[in-house]
Each structure stands twice: as structure tokens, then as C-alpha cells.
N, C-alpha and C. Protein backbone atom coordinates (compact mmCIF):
# COMPACT_ATOMS: atom_id res chain seq x y z
N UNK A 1 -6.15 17.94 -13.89
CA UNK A 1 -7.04 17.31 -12.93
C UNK A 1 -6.21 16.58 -11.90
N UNK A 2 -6.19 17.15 -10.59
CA UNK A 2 -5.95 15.98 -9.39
C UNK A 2 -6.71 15.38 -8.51
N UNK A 3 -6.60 14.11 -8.71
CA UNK A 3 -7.27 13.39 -7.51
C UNK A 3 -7.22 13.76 -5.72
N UNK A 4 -7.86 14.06 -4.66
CA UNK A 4 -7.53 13.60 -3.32
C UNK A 4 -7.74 12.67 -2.59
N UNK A 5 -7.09 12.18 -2.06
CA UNK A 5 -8.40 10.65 -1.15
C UNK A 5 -8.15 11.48 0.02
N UNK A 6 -8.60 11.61 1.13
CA UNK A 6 -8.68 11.79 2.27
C UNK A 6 -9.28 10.11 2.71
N UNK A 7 -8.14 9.53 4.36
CA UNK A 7 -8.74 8.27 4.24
C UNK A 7 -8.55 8.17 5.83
N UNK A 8 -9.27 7.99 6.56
CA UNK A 8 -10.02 7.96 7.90
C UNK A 8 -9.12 6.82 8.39
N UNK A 9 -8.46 6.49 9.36
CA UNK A 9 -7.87 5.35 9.52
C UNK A 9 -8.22 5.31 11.20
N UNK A 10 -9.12 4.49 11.91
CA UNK A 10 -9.31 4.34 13.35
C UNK A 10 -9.22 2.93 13.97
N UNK A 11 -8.75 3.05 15.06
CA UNK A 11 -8.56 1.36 16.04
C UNK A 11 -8.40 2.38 17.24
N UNK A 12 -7.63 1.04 18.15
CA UNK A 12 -8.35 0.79 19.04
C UNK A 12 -6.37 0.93 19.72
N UNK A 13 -6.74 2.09 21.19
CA UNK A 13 -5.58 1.65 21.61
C UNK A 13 -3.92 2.14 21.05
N UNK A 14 -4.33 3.73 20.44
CA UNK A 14 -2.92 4.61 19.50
C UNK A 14 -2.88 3.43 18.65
N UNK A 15 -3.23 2.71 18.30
CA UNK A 15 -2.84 1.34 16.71
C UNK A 15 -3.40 2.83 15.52
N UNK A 16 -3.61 3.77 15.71
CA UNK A 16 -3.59 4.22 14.45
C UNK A 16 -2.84 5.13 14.33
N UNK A 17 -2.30 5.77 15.20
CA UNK A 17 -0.62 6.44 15.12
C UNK A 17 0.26 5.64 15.26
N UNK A 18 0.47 4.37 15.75
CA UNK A 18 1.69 3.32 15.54
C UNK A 18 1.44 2.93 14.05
N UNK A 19 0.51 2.99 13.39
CA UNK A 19 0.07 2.22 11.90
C UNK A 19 1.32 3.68 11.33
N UNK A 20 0.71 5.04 11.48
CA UNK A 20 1.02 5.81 10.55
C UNK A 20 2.90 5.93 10.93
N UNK A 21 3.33 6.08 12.16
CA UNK A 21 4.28 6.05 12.55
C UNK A 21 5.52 5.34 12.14
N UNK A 22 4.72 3.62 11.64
CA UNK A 22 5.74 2.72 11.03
C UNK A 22 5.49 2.90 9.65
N UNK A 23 4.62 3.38 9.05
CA UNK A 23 4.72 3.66 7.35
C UNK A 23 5.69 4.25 7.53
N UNK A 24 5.71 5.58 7.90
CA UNK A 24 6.86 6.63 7.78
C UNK A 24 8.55 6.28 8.75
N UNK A 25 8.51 5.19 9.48
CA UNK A 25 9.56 4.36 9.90
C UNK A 25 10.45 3.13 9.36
N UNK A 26 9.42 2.73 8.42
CA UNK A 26 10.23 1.65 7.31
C UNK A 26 9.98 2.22 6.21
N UNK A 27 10.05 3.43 5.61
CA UNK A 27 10.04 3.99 4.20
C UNK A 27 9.06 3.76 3.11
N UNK A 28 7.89 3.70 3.69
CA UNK A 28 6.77 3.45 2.74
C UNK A 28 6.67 4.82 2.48
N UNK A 29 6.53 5.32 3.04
CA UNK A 29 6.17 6.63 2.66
C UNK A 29 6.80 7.57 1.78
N UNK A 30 7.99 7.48 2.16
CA UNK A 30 9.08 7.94 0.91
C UNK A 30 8.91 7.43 -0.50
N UNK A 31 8.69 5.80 -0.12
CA UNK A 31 8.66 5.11 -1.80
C UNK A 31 7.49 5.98 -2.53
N UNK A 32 6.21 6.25 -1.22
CA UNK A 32 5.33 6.85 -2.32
C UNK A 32 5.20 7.75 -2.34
N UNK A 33 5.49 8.65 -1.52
CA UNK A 33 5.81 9.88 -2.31
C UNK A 33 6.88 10.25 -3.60
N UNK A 34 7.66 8.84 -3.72
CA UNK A 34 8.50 9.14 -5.09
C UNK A 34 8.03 8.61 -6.34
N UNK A 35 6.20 7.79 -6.04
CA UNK A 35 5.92 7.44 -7.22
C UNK A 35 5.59 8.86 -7.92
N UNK A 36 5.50 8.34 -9.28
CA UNK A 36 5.04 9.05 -10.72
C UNK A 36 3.73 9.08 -10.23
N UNK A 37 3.72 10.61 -10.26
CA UNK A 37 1.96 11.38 -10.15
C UNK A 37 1.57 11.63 -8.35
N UNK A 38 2.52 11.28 -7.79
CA UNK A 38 2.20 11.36 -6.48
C UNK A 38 2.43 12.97 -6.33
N UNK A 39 1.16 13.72 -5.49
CA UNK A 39 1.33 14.94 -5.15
C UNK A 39 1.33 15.20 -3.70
N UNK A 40 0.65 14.67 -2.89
CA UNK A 40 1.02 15.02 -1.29
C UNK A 40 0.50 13.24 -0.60
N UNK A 41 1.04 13.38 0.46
CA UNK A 41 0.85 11.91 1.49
C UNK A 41 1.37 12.37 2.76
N UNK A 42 0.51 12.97 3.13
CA UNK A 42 0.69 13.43 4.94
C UNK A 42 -0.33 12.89 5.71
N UNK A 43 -0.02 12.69 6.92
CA UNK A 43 -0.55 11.97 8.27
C UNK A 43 -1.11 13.39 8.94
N UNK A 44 -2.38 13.56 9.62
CA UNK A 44 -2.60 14.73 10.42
C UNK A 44 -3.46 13.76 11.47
N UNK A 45 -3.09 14.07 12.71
CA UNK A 45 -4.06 14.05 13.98
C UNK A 45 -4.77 14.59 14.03
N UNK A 46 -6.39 14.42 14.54
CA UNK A 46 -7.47 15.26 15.08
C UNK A 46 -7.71 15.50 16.27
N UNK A 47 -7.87 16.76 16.78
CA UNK A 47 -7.39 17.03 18.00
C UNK A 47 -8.70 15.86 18.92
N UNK A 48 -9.47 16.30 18.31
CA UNK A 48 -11.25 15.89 18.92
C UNK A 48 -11.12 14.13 19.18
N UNK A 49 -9.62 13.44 18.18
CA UNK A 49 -10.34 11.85 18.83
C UNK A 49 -9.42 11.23 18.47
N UNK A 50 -8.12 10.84 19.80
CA UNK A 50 -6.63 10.32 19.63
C UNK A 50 -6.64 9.10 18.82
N UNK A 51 -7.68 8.29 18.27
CA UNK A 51 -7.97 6.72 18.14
C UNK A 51 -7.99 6.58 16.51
N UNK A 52 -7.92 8.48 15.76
CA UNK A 52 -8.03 8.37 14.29
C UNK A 52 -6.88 9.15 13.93
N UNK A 53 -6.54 8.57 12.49
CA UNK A 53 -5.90 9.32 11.95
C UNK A 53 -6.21 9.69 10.21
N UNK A 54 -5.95 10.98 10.02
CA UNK A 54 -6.44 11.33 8.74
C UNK A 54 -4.85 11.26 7.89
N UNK A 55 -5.23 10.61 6.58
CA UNK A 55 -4.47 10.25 5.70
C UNK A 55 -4.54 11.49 4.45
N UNK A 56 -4.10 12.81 3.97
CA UNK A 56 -4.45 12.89 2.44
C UNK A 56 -3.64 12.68 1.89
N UNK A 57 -4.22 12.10 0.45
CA UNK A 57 -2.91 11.47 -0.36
C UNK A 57 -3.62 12.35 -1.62
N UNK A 58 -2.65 12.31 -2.02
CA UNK A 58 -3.02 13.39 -4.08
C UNK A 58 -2.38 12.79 -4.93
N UNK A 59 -2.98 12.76 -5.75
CA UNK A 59 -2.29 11.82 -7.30
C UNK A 59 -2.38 13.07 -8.46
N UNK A 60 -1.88 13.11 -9.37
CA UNK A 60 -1.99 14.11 -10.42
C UNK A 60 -2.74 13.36 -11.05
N UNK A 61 -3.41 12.36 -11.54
CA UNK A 61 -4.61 11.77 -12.33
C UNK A 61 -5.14 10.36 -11.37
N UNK A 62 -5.98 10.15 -12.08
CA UNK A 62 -6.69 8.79 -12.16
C UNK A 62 -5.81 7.18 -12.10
N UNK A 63 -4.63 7.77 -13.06
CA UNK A 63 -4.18 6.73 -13.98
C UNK A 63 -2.80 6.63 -13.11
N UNK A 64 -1.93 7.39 -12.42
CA UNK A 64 -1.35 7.49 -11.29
C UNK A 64 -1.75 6.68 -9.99
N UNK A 65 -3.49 7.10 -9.88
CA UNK A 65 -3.64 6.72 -8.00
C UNK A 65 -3.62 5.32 -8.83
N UNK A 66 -4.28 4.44 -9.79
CA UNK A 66 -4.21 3.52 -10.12
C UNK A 66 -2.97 2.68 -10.03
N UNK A 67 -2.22 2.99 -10.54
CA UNK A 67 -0.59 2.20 -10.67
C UNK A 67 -0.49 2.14 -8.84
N UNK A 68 -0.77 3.66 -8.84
CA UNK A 68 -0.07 3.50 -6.80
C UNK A 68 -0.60 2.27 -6.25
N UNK A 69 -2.21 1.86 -6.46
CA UNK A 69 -2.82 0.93 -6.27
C UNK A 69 -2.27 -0.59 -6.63
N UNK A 70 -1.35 -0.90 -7.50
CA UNK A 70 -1.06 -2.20 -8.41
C UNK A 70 0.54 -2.16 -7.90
N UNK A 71 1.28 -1.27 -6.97
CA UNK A 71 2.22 -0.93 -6.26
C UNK A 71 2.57 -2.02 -5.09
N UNK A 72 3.76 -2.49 -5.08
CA UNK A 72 4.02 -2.99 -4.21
C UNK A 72 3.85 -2.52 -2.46
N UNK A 73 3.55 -1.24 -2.45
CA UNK A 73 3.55 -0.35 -1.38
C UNK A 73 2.00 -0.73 -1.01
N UNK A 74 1.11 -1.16 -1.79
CA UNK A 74 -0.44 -1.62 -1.14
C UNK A 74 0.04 -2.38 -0.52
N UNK A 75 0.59 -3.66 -0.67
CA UNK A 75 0.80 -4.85 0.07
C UNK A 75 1.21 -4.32 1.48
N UNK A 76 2.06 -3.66 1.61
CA UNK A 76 2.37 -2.90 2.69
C UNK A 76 1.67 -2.85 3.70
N UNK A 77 0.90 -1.27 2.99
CA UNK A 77 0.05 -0.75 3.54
C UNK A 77 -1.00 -1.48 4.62
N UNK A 78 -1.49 -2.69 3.40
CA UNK A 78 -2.62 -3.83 4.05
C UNK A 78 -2.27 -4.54 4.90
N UNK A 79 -0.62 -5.18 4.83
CA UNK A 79 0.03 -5.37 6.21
C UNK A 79 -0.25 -4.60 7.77
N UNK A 80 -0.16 -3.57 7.11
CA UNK A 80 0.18 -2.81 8.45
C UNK A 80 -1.06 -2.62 8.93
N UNK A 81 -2.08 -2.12 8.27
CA UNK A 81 -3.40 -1.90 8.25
C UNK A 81 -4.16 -3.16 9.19
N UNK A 82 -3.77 -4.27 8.95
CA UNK A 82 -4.26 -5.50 9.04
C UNK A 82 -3.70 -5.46 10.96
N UNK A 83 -2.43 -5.52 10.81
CA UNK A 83 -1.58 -5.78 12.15
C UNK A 83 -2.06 -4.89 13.30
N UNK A 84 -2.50 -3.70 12.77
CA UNK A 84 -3.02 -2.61 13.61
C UNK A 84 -4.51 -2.78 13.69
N UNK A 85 -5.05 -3.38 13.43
CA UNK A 85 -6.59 -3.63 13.14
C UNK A 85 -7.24 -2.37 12.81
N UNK A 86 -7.03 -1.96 11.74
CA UNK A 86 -7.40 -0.91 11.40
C UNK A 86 -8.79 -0.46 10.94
N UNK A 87 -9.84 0.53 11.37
CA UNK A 87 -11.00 0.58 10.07
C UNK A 87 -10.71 1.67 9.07
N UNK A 88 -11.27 1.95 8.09
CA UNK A 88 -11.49 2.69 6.91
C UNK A 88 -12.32 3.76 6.71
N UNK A 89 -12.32 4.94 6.12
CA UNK A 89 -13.62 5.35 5.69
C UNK A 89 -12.64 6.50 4.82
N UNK A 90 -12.74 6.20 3.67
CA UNK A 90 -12.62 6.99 2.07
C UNK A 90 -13.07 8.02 1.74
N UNK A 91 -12.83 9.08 1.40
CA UNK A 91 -13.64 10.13 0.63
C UNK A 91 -12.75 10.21 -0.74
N UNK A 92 -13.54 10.64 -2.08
CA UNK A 92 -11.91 11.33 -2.95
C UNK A 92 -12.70 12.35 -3.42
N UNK A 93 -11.91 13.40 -4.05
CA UNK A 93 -12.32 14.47 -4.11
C UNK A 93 -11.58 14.96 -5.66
N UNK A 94 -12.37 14.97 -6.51
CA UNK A 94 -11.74 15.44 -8.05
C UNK A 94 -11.45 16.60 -8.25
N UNK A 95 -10.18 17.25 -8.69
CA UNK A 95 -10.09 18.94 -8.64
C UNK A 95 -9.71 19.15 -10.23
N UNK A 96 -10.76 19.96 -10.69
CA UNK A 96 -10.78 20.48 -12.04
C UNK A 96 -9.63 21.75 -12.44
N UNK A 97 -9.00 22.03 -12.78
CA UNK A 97 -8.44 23.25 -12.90
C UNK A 97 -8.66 24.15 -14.43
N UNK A 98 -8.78 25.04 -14.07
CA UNK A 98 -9.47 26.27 -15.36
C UNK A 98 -7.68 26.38 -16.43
């Protein structure tokens, strides 16, 4: 079973490609992609609306995105999130495998 979040990240003013830009500029991104259970963490632009950016992140369980969560790398995140005035909007998506 893997988790996906897909996670909507929009402001005001490219603050949401400078948000994603400095994760991946001071090594957040590396740290988490080297946690335990981490399966993908890529940044994609939408062509339709320069002001968002789409986040998917994959965990190999539950119990993974959790720890990622209790991670020093949230604090981060909420930093940056915060500095950029960022909004939110979550989806996750559970994948069963046969």
C-alpha cells in the first residue's frame, strides 16, 4: 500500500515557485526524499495558473507519511509556507496493490 498527497500550494505574486524553489535550494528536499518510506516529492507547474504549485509526495505507508510529519523538515516546510503566505488544498490518494 502507498500513500499520495497531492498538495495545492497558491499565493500571491510567484511566492509559490519562490516557496518551492527554496525547499529545493536549502536541501529540504533532499532530506526528504532520503526519509524511510519516502517514494516521490516533485514540484510541477500548471500551465493554466502561474500563482500555484502542485506538490506530489508518496510515502510507502501510513506509518512513514506519519514520522515525515513528526520530522524536523515540517518545521521547515511551515516556515517557508508561512514566509510565502501560502494557501493549501490536500488531496491523498491510497493505492492498493494486488
Amino acid at each position: 500500500m502507498s500513500l499520495t498527497v497531492n498538495i495545492y500550494y497558491s499565493g500571491e505574486n510567484g511566492n509559490a515557485r519562490k516557496f518551492a524553489e527554496e525547499m529545493i535550494s536549502s536541501g529540504t528536499v533532499e532530506k526528504i526524499k532520503s526519509e524511510e518510506g519516502n517514494e516521490r516529492y516533485e514540484y510541477f507547474f500548471p500551465m493554466n495558473n502561474s500563482e500555484m504549485v502542485l506538490l506530489i509526495d508518496r510515502w510507502k505507508n501510513k506509518e512513514a507519511l506519519d514520522l515525515h510529519h513528526k520530522s524536523p523538515m515540517m518545521k521547515k516546510i511551515v516556515e517557508l509556507r508561512d514566509k510565502y503566505k501560502l494557501h493549501m488544498r490536500v488531496e491523498q490518494y491510497t493505492e492498493f496493490l494486488k
